[in-house]
C-alpha atoms as a PDB file:
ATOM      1  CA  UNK A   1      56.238  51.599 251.546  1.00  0.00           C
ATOM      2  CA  UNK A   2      57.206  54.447 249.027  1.00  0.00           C
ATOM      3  CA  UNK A   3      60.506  55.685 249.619  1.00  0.00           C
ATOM      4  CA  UNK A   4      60.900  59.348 249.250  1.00  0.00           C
ATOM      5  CA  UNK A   5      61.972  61.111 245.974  1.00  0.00           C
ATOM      6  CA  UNK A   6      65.329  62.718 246.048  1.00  0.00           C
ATOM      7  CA  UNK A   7      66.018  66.108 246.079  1.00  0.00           C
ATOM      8  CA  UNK A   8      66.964  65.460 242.122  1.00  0.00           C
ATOM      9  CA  UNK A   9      63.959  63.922 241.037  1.00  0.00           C
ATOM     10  CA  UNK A  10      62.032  66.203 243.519  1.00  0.00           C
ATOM     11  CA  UNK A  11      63.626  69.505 240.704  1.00  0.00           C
ATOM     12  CA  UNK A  12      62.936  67.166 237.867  1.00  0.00           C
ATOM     13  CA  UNK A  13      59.247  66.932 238.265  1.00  0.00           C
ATOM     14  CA  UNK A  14      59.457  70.264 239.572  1.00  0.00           C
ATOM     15  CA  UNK A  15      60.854  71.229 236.175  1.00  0.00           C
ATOM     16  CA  UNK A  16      59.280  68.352 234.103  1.00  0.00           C
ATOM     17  CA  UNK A  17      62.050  67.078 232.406  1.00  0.00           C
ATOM     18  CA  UNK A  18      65.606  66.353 232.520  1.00  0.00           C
ATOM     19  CA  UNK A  19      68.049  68.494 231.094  1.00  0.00           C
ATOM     20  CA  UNK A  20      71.504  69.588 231.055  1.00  0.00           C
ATOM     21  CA  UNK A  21      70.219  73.417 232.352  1.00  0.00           C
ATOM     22  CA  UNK A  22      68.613  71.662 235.123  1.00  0.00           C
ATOM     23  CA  UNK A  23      71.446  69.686 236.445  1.00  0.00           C
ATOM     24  CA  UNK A  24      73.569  73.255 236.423  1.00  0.00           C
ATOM     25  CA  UNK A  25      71.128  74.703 238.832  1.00  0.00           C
ATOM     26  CA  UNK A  26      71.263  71.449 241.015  1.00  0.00           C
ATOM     27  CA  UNK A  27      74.298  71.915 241.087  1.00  0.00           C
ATOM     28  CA  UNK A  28      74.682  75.411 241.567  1.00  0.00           C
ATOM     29  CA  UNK A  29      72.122  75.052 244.686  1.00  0.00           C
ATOM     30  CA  UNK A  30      74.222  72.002 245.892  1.00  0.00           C
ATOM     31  CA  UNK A  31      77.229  74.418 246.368  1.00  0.00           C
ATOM     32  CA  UNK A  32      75.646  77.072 247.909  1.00  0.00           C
ATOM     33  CA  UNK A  33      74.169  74.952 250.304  1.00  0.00           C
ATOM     34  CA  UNK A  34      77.274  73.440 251.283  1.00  0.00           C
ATOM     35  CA  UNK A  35      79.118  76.986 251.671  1.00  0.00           C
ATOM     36  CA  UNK A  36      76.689  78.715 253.780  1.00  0.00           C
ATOM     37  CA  UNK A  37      75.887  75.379 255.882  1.00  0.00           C
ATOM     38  CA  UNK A  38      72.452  76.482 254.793  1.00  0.00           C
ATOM     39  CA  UNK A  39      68.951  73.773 254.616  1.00  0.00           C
ATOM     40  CA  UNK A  40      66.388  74.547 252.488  1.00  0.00           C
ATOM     41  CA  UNK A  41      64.744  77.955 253.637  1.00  0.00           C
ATOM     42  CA  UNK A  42      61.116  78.464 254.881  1.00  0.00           C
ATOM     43  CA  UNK A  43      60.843  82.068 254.495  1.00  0.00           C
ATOM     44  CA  UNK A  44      63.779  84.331 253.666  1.00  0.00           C
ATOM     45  CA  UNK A  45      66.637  82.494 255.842  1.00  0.00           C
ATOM     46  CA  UNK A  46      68.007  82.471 252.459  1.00  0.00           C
ATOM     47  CA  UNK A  47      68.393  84.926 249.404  1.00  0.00           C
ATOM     48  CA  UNK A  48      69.453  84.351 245.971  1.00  0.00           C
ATOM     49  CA  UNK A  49      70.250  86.578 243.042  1.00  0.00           C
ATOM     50  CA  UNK A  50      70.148  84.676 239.609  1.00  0.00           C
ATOM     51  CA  UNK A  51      71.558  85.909 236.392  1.00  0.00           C
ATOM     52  CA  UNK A  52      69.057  84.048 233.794  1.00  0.00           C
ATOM     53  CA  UNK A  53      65.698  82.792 233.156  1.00  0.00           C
ATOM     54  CA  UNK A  54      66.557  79.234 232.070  1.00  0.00           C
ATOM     55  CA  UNK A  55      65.910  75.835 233.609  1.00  0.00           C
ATOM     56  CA  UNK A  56      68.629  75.570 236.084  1.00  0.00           C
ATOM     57  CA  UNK A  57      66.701  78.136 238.178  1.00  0.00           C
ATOM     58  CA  UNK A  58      63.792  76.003 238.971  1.00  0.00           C
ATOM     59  CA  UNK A  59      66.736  73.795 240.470  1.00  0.00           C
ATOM     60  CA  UNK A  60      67.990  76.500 242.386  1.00  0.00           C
ATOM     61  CA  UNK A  61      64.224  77.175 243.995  1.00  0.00           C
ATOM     62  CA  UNK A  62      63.158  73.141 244.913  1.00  0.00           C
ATOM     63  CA  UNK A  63      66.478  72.799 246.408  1.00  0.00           C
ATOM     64  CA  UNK A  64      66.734  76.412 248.153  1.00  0.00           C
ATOM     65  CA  UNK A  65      63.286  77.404 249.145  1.00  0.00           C
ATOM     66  CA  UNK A  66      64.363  80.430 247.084  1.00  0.00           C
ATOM     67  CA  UNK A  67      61.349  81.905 245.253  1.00  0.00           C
ATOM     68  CA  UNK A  68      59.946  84.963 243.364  1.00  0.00           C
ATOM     69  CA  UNK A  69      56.240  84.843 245.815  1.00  0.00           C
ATOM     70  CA  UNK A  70      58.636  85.058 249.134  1.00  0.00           C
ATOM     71  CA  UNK A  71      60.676  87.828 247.351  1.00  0.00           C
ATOM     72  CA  UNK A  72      64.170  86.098 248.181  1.00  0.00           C
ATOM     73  CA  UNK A  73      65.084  85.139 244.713  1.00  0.00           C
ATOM     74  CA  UNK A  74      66.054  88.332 242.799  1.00  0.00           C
ATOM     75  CA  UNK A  75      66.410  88.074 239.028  1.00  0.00           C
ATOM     76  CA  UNK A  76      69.030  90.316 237.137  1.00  0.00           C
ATOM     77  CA  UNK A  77      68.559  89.962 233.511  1.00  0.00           C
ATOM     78  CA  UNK A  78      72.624  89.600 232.092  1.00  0.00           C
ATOM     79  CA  UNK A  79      71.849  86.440 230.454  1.00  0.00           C
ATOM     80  CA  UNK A  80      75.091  84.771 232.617  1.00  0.00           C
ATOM     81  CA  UNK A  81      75.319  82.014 234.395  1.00  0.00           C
ATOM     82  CA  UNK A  82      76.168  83.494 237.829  1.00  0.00           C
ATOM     83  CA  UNK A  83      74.406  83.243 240.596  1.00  0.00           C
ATOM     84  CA  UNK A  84      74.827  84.677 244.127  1.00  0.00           C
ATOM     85  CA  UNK A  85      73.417  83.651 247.153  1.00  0.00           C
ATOM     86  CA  UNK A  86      73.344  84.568 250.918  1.00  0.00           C
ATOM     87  CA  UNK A  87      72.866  83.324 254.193  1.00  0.00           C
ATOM     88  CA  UNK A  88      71.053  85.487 256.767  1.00  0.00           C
ATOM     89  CA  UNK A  89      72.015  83.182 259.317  1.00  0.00           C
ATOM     90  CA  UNK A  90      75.628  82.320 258.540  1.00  0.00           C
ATOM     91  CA  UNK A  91      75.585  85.902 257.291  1.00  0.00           C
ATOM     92  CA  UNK A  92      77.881  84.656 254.515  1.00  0.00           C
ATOM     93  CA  UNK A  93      77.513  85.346 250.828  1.00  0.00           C
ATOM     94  CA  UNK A  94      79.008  83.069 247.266  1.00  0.00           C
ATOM     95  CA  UNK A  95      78.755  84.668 243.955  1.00  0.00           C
ATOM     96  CA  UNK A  96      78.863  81.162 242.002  1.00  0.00           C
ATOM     97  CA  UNK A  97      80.473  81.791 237.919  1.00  0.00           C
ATOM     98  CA  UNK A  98      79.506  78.739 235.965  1.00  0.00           C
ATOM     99  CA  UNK A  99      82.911  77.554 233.754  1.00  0.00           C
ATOM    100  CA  UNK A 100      81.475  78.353 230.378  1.00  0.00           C
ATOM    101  CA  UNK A 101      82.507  74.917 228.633  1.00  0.00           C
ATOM    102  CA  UNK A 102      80.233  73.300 231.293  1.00  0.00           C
ATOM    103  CA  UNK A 103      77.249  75.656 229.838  1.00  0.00           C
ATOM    104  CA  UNK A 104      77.877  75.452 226.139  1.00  0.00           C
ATOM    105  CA  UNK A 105      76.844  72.196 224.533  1.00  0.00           C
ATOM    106  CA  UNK A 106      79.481  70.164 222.160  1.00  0.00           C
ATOM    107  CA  UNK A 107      79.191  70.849 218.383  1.00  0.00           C
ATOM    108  CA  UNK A 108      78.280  67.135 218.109  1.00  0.00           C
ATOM    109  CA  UNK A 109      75.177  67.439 220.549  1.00  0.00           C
ATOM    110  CA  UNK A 110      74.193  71.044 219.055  1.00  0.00           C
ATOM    111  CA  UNK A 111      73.923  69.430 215.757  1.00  0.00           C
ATOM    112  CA  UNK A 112      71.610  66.343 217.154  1.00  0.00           C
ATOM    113  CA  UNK A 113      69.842  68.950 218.983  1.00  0.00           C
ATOM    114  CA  UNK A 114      68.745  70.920 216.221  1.00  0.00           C
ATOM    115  CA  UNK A 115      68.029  67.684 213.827  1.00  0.00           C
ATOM    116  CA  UNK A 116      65.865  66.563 216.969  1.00  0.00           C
ATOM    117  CA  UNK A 117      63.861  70.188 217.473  1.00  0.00           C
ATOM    118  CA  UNK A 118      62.958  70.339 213.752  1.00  0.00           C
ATOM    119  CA  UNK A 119      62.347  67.040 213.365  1.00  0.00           C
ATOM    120  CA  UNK A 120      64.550  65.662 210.772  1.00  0.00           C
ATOM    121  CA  UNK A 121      66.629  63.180 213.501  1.00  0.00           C
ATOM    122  CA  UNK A 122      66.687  59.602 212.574  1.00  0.00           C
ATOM    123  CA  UNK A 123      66.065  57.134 215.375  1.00  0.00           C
ATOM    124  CA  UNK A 124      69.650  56.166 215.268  1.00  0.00           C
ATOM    125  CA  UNK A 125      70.387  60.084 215.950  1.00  0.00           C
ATOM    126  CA  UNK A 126      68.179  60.653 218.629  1.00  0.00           C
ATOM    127  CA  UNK A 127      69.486  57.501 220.720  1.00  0.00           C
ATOM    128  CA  UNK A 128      72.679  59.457 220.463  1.00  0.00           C
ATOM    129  CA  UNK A 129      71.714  63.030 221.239  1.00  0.00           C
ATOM    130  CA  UNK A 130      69.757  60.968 224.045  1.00  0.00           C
ATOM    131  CA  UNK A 131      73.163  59.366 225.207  1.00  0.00           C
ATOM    132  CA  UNK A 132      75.097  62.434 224.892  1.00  0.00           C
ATOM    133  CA  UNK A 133      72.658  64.378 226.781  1.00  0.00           C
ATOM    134  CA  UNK A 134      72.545  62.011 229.818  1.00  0.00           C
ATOM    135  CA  UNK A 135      76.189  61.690 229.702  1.00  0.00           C
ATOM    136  CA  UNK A 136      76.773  65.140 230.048  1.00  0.00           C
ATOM    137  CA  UNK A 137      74.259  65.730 233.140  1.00  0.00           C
ATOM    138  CA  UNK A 138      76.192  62.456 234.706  1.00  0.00           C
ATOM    139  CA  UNK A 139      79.740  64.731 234.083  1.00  0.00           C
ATOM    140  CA  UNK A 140      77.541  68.283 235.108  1.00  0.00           C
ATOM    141  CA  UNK A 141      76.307  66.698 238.704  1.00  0.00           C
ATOM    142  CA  UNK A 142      79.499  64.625 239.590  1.00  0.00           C
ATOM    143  CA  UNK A 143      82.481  66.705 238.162  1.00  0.00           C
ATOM    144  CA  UNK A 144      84.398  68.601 240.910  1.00  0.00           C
ATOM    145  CA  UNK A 145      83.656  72.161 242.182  1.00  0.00           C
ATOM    146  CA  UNK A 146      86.790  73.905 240.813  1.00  0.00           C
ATOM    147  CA  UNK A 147      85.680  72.260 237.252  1.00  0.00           C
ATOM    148  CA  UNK A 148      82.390  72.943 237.151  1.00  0.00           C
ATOM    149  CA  UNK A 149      82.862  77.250 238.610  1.00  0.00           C
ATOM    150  CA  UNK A 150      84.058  79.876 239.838  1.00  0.00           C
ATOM    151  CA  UNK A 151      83.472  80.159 243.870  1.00  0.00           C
ATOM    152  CA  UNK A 152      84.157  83.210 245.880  1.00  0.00           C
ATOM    153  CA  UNK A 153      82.757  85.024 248.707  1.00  0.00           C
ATOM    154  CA  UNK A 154      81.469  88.194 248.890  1.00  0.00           C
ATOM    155  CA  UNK A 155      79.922  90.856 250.637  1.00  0.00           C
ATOM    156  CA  UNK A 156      76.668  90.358 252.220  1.00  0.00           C
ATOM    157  CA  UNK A 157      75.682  93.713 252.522  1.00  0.00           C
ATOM    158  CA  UNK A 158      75.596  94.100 248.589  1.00  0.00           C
ATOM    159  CA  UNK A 159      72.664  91.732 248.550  1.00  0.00           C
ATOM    160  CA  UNK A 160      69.028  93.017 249.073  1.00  0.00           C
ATOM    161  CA  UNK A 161      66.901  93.091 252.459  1.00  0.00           C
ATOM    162  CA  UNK A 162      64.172  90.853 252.942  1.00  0.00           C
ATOM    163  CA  UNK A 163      60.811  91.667 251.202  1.00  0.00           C
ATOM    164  CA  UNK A 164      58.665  94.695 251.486  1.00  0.00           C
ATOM    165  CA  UNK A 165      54.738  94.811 250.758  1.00  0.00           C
ATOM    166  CA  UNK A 166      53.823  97.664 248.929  1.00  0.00           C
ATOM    167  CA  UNK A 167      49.940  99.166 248.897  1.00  0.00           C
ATOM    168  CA  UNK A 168      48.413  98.574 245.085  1.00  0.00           C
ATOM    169  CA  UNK A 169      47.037 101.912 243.565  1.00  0.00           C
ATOM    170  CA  UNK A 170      45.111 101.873 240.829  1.00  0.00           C
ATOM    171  CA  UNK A 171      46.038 103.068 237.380  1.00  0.00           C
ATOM    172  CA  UNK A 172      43.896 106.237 236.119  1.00  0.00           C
ATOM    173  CA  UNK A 173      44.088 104.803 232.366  1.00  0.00           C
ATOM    174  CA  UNK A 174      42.928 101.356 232.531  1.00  0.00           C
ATOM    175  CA  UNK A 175      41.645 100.896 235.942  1.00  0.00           C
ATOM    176  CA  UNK A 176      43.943  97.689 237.115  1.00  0.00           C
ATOM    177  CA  UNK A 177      45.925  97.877 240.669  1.00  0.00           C
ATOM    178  CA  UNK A 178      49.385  97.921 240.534  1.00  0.00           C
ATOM    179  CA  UNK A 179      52.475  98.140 243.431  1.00  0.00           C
ATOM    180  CA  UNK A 180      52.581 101.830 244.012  1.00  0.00           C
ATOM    181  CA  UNK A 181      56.658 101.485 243.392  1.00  0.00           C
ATOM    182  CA  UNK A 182      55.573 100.245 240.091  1.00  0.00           C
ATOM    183  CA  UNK A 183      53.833 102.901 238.841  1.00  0.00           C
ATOM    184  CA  UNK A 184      54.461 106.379 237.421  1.00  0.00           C
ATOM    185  CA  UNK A 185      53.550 110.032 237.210  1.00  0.00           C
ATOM    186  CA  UNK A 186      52.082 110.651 233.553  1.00  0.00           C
ATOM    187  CA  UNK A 187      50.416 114.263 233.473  1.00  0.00           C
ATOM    188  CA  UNK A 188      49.394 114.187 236.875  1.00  0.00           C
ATOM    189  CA  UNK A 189      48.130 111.010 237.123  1.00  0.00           C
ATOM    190  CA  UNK A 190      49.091 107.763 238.206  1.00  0.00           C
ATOM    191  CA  UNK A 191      49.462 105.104 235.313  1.00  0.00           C
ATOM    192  CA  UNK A 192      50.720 101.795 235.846  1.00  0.00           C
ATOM    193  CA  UNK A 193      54.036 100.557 233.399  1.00  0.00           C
ATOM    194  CA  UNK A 194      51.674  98.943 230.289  1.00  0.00           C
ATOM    195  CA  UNK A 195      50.183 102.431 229.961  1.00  0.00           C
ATOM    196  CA  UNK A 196      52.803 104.514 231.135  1.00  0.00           C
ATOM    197  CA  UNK A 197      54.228 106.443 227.518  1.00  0.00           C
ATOM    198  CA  UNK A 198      57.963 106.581 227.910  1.00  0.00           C
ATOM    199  CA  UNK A 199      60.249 109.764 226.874  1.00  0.00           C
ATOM    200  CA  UNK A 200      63.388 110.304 225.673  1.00  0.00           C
ATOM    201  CA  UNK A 201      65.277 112.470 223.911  1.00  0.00           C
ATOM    202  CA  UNK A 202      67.370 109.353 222.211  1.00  0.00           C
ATOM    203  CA  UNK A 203      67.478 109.828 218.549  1.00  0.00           C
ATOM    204  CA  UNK A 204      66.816 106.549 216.917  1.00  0.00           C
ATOM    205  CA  UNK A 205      67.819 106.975 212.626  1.00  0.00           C
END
């Protein structure tokens, strides 16, 4: 009989691979779970608001049920790694603040990293970078809580409602549907945002 992945291996071959980035948003999820004595959400029990586009977020959606499609995982382009979730049923919110050591790779593996990436790593040097890397998503999964963030509750009211569908309108310049909120008003007709011109009075030298 198979025995049945773990919620870790379930975001690795979510994600494809291991990495350090991953293991953050494990553990991110892991601690937001925990706080808002949440299980993973089938529709929008849950919300969460993440603060960058790298792996850890696929971590944060296999382990929270949080997704773009459902509209419960909100992204807010500050290129941090914060993330802030909420419980609609505990009707408890965690803004979660990454420590910044825990993000930021060692000289020694930045180094190895790069050598790997363009190729010039020996096989001695990628055994290494290998062993550093799964040393540090060993320290990344197990270190404690007050090591690894920043915890702290917050409002629940600051984080958005549940998702709205929108009617799709088509765009008077190229003729694809987009969601009406999406669009704009350019000379009297609806355009969608590829062919809406912007305007500003800016001066760029």
């Amino acid at each position: 009989m198979c025995r049945e992945k773990t919620s870790w291996e379930k975001a690795v071959d979510f994600h494809g691979h291991v990495c350090p980035g991953l293991a953050i948003g494990y553990r991110v999820a892991e601690i937001a779970l925990d706080y808002l004595h949440e299980v993973k959400a089938e529709d929008e029990e849950m919300v969460a608001i993440v603060e960058n586009d790298a792996c850890g977020v696929d971590a944060i959606m296999v382990m929270t049920g949080c997704t773009l499609g459902k509209g419960n995982l909100i992204f807010k382009d500050t290129g941090k790694q914060v993330y802030t979730f909420g419980s609609r049923n505990s009707q408890k919110a965690i803004r979660i603040s990454v420590n910044g050591e825990t993000a930021q790779r060692d000289p020694k593996t930045r180094e190895l990293f790069q050598k790997v990436i363009d190729g010039s790593a020996t096989s001695v040097e990628k055994k290494e970078y290998e062993r550093l890397r799964k040393q540090r998503i060993d320290e990344i999964l197990n270190m404690p809580v007050e090591k690894f963030a920043m915890v702290k509750e917050v409002d629940l009211h600051l984080l958005p409602g549940k998702a709205r569908l929108f009617p799709s309108v088509k765009c008077s310049n190229c003729g694809e549907y987009a969601m009406e909120p999406r669009t704009r008003n350019q000379n009297g007709k609806v355009v969608c945002l590829d062919c809406f011109e912007d305007y500003s009075r800016v001066f760029k030298s």
